[in-house]
N, C-alpha and C. Protein backbone atom coordinates (compact mmCIF):
# COMPACT_ATOMS: atom_id res chain seq x y z
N UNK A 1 95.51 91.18 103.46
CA UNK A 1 95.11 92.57 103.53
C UNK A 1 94.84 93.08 102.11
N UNK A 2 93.93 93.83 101.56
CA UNK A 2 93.50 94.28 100.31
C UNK A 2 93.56 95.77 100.76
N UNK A 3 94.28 96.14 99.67
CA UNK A 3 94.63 97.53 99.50
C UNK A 3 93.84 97.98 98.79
N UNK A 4 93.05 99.40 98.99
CA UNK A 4 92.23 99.59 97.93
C UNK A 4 90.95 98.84 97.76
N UNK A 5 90.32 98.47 98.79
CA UNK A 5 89.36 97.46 98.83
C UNK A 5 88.11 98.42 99.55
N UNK A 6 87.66 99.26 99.78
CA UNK A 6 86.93 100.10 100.10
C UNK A 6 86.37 101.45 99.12
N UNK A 7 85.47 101.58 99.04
CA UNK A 7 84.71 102.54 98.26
C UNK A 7 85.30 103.79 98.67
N UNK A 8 85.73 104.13 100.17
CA UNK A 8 86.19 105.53 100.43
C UNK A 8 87.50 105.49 99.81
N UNK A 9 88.25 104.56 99.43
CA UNK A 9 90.04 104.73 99.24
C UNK A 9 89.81 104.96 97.83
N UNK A 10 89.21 104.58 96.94
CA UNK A 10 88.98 104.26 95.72
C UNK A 10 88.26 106.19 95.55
N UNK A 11 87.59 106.78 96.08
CA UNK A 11 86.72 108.34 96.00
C UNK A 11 87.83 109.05 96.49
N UNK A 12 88.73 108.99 97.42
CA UNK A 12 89.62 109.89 97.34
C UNK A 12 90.87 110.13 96.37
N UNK A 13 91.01 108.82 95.85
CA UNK A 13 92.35 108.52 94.39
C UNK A 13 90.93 109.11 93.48
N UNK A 14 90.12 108.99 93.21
CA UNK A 14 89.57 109.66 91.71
C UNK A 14 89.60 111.52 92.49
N UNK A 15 89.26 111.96 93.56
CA UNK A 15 89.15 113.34 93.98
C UNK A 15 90.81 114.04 93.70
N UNK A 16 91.68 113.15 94.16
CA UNK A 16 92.83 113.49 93.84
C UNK A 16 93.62 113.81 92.69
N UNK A 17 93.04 113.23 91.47
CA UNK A 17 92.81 113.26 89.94
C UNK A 17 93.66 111.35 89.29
N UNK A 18 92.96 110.49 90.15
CA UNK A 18 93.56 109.73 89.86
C UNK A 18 92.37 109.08 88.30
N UNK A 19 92.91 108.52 87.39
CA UNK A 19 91.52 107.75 86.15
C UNK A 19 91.34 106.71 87.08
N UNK A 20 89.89 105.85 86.57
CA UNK A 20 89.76 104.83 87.61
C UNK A 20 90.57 103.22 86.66
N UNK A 21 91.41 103.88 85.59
CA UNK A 21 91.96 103.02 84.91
C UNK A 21 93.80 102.94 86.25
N UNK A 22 93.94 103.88 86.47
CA UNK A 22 95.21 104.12 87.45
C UNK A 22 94.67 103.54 88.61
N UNK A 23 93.68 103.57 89.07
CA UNK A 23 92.89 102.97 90.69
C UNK A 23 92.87 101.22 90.58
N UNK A 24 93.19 100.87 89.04
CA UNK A 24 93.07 99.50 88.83
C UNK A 24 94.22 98.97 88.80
N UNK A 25 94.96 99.89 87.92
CA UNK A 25 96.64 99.00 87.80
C UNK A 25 97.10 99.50 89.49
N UNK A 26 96.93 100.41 90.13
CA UNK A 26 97.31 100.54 91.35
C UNK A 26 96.50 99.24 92.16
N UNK A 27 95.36 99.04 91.85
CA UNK A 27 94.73 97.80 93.02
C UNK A 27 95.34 95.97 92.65
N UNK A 28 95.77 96.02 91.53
CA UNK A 28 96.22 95.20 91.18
C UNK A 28 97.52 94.56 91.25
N UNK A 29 98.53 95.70 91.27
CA UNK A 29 99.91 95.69 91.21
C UNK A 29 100.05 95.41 93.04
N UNK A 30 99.50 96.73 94.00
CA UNK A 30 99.07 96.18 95.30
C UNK A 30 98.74 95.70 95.91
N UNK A 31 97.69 94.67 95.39
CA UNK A 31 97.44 93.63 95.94
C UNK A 31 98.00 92.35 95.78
N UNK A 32 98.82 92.39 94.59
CA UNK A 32 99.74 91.14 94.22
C UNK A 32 100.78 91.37 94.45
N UNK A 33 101.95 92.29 95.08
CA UNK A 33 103.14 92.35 94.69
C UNK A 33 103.21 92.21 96.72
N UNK A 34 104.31 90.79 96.52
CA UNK A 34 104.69 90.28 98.08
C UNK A 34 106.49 90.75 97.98
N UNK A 35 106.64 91.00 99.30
CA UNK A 35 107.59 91.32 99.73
C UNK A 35 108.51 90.22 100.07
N UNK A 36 109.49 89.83 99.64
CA UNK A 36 110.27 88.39 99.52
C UNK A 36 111.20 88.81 100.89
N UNK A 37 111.78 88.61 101.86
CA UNK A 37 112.90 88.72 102.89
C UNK A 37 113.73 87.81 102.58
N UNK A 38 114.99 88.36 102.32
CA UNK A 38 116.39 87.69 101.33
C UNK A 38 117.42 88.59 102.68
N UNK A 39 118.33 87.37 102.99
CA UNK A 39 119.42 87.09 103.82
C UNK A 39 120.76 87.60 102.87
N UNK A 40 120.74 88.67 102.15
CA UNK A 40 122.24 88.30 101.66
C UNK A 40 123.32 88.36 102.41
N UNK A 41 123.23 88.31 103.31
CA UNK A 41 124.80 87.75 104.30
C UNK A 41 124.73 86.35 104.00
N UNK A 42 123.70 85.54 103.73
CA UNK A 42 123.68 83.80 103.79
C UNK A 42 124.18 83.59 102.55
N UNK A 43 123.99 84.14 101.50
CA UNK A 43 124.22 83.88 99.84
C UNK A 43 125.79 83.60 99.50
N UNK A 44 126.15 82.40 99.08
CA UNK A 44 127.28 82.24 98.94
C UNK A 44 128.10 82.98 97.73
């Protein structure tokens, strides 16, 4: 799934007052950052 991968998501973050330098570290950081699922009841 790409976050931020559409021309409309990207026009409403600049309408909102986002720089399109913030629309980048936001598309970047969001599209790379995975969610790990960690058991700590299992962790010895």
């Amino acid at each position: 799934m790409v976050i931020l991968g559409s021309r409309e998501e990207r026009v409403k973050l600049l309408k909102a007052g986002f720089t399109g330098k913030d629309i980048e570290i936001l598309y970047v950081f969001l599209n790379l950052f995975e969610v790990v699922g960690v058991d700590w009841q299992e962790m010895p």
